[in-house]
N, C-alpha and C. Protein backbone atom coordinates (compact mmCIF):
# COMPACT_ATOMS: atom_id res chain seq x y z
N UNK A 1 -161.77 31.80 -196.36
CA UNK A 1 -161.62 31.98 -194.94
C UNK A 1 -160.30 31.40 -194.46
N UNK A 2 -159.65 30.13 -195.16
CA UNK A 2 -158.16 29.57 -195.04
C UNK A 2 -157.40 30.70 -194.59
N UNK A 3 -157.28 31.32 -195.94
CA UNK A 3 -156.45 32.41 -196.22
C UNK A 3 -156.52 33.46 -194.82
N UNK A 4 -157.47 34.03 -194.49
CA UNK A 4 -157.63 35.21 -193.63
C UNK A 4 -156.73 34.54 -192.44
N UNK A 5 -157.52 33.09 -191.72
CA UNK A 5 -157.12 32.62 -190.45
C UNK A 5 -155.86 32.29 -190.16
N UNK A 6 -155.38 32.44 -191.99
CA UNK A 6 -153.82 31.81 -191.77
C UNK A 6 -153.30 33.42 -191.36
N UNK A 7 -153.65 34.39 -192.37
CA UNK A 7 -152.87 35.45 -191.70
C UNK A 7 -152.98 36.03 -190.73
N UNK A 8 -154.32 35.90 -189.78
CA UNK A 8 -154.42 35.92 -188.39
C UNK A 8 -153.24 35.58 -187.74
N UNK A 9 -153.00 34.12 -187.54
CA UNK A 9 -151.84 33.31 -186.78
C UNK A 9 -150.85 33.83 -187.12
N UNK A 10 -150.47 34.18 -188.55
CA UNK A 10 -149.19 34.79 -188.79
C UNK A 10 -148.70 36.16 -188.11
N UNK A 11 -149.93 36.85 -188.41
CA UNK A 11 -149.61 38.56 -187.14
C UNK A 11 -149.50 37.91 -185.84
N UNK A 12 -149.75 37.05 -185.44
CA UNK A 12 -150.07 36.30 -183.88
C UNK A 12 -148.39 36.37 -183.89
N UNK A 13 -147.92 35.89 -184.50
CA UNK A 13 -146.23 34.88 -184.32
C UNK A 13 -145.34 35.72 -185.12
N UNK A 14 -145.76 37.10 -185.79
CA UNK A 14 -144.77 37.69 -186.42
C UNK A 14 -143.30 37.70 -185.61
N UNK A 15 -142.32 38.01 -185.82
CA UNK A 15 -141.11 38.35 -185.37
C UNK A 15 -141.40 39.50 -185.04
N UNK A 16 -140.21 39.89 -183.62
CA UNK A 16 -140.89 41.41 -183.12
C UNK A 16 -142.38 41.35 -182.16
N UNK A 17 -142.97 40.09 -181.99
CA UNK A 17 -144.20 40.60 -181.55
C UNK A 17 -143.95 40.06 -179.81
N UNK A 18 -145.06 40.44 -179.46
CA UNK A 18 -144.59 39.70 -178.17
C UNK A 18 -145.44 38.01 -177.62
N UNK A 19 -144.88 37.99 -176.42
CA UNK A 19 -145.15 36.12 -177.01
C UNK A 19 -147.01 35.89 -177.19
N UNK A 20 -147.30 34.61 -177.74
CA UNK A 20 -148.49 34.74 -178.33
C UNK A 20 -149.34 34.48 -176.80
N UNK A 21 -150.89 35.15 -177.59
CA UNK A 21 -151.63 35.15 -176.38
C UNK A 21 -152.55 33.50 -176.16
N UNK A 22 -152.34 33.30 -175.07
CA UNK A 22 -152.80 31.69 -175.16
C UNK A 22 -154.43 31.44 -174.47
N UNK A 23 -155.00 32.18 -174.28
CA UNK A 23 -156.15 32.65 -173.86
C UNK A 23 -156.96 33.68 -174.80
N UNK A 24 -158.54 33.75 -174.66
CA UNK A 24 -159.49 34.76 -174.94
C UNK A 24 -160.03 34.00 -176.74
N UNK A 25 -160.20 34.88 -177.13
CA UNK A 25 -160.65 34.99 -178.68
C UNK A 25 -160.61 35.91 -179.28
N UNK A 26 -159.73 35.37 -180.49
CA UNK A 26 -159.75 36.40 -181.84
C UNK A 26 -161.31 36.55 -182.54
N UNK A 27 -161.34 37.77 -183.03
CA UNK A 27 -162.91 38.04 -183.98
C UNK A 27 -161.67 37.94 -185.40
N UNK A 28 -162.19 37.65 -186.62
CA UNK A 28 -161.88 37.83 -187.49
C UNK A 28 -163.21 37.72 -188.30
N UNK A 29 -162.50 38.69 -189.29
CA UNK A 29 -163.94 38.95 -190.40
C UNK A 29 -163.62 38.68 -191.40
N UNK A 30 -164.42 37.81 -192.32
CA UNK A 30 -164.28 37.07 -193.62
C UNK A 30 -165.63 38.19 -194.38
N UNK A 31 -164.82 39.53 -195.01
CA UNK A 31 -165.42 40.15 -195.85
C UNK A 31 -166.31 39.77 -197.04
N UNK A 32 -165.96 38.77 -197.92
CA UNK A 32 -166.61 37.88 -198.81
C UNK A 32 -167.86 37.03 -198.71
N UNK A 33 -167.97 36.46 -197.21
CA UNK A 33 -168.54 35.66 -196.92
C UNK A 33 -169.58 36.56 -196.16
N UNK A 34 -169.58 38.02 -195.26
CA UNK A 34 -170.16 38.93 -195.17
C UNK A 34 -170.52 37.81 -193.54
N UNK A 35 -169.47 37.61 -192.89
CA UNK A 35 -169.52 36.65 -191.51
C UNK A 35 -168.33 36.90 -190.82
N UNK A 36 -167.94 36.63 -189.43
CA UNK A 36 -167.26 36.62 -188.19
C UNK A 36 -167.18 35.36 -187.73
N UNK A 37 -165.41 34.76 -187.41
CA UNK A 37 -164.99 34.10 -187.05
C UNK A 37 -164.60 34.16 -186.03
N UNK A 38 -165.07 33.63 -184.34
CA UNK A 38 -164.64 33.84 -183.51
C UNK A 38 -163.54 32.54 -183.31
N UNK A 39 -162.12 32.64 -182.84
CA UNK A 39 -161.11 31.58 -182.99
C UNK A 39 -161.04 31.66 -180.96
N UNK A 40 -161.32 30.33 -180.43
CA UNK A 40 -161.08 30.12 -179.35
C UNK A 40 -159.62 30.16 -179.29
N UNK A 41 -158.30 30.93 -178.70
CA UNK A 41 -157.37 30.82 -178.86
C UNK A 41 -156.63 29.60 -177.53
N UNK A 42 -156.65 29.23 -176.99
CA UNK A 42 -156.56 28.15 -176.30
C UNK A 42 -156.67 26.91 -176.87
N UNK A 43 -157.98 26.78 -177.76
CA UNK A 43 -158.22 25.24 -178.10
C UNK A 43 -157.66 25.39 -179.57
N UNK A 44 -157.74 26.64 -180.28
CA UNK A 44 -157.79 26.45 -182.01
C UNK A 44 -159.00 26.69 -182.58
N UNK A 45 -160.48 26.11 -181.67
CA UNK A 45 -161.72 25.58 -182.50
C UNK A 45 -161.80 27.11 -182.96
N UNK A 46 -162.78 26.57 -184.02
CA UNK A 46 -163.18 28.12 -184.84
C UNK A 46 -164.63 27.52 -184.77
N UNK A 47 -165.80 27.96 -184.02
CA UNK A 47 -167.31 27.40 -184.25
C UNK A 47 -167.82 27.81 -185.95
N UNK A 48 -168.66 27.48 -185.90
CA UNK A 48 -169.49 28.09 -187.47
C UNK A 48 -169.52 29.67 -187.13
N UNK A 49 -168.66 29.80 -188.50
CA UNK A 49 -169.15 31.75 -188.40
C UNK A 49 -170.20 32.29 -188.49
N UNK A 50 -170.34 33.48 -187.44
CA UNK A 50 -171.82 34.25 -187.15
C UNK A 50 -171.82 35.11 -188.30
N UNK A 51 -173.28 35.44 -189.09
CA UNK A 51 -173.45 36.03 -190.18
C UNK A 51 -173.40 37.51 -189.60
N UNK A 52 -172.45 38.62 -190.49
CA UNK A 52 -172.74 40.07 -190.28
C UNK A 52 -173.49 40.75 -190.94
N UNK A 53 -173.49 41.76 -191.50
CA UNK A 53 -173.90 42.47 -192.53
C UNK A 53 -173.20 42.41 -193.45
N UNK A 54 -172.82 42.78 -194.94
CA UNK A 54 -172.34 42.61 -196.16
C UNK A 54 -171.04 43.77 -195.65
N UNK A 55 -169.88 43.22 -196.40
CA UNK A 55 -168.89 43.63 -196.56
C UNK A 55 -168.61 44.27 -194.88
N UNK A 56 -168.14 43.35 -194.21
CA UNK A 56 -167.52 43.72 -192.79
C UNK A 56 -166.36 43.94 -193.11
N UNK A 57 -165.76 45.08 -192.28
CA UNK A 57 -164.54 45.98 -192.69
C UNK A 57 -163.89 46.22 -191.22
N UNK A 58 -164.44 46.68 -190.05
CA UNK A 58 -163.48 46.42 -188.63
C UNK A 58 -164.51 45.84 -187.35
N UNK A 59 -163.93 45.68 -186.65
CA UNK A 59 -164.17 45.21 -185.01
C UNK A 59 -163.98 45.78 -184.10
N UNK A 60 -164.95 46.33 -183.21
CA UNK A 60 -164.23 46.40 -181.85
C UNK A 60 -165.31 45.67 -180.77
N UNK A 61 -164.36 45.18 -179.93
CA UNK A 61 -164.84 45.06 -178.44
C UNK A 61 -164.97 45.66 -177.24
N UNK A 62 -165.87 45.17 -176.70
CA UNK A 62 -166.61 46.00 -175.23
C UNK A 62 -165.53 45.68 -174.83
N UNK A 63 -164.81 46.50 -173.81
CA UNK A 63 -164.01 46.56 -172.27
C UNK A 63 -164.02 45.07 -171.72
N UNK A 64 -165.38 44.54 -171.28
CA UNK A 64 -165.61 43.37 -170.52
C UNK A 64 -165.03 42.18 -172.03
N UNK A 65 -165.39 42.53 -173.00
CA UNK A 65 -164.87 41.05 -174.36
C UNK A 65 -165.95 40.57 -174.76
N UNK A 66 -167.56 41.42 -173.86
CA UNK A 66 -168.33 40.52 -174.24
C UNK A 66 -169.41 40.27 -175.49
N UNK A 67 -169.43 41.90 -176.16
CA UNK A 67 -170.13 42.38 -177.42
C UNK A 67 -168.60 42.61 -178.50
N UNK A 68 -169.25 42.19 -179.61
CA UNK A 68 -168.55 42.80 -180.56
C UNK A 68 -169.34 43.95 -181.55
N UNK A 69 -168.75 45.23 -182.27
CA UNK A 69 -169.45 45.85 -182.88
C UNK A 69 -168.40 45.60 -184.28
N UNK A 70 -169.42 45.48 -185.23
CA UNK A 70 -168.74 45.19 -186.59
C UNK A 70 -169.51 46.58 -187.48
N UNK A 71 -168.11 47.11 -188.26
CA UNK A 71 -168.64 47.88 -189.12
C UNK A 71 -168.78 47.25 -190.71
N UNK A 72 -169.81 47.85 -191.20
CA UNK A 72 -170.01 47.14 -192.76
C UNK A 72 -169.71 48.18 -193.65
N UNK A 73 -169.30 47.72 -195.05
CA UNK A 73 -169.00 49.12 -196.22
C UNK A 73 -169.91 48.39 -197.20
N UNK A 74 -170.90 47.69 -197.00
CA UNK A 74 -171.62 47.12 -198.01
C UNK A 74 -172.43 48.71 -198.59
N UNK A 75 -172.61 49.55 -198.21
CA UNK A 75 -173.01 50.71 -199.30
C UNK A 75 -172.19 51.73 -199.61
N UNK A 76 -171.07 51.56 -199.33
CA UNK A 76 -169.88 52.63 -199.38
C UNK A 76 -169.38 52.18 -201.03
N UNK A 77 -169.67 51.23 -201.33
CA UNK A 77 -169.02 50.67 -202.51
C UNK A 77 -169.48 49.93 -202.97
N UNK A 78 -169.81 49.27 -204.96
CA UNK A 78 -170.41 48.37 -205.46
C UNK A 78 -169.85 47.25 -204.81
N UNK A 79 -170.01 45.92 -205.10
CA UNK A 79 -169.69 44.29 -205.13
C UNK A 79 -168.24 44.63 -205.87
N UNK A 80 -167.85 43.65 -206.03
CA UNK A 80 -166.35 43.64 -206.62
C UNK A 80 -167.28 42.91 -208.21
N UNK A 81 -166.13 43.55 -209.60
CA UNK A 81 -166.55 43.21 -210.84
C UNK A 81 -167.88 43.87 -211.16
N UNK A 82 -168.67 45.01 -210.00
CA UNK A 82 -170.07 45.71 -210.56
C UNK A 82 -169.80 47.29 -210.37
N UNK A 83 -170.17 47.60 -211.62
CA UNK A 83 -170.24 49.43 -211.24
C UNK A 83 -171.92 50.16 -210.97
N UNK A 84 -171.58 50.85 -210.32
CA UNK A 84 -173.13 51.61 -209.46
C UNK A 84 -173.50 52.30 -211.22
C-alpha cells in the first residue's frame, strides 16, 4: 500500500500539473489487498482501509463525493502465479 500512496502524491505534484488540491479525498485502491484507501487530503490521515471486493481495478464518484462505486476483475482473471 506504501508503494500505491506514494504514487498517488507523485501524480498529485507531477510537473505540468496544476497546483495540488488541498481539500476533499483521494479513493485509492490497493488491488492486492482487495481494499480502498480513502486519503483525507488536508490532514494526510489515511483511516484503516475499507474492504472491497477482490481485485479492485477503478473508481468513480457521485457528483455530491458522497458514494464511491468500485469496479472488481476478481473473475475476469486467475490470482497472479494461478492458471484457470
Amino acid at each position: 500500500m506504501t508503494r500505491t500512496l506514494l504514487v498517488a502524491w507523485l501524480l498529485l505534484l507531477a510537473p505540468g500539473s496544476k497546483a495540488p488540491v488541498s481539500t476533499g479525498t483521494l479513493v485509492v485502491l490497493n488491488k492486492s489487498e482487495a481494499t480502498a484507501s480513502l486519503i483525507d487530503l488536508a490532514t494526510g490521515k489515511v483511516p484503516r482501509p475499507l474492504p472491497t471486493g477482490e481485485g479492485p481495478h477503478e473508481a468513480a464518484t457521485s457528483p455530491d463525493g458522497r458514494l464511491v462505486l468500485v469496479a472488481n476483475y476478481a473473475l475476469a482473471r486467475p490470482p497472479a502465479g494461478r492458471s484457470r
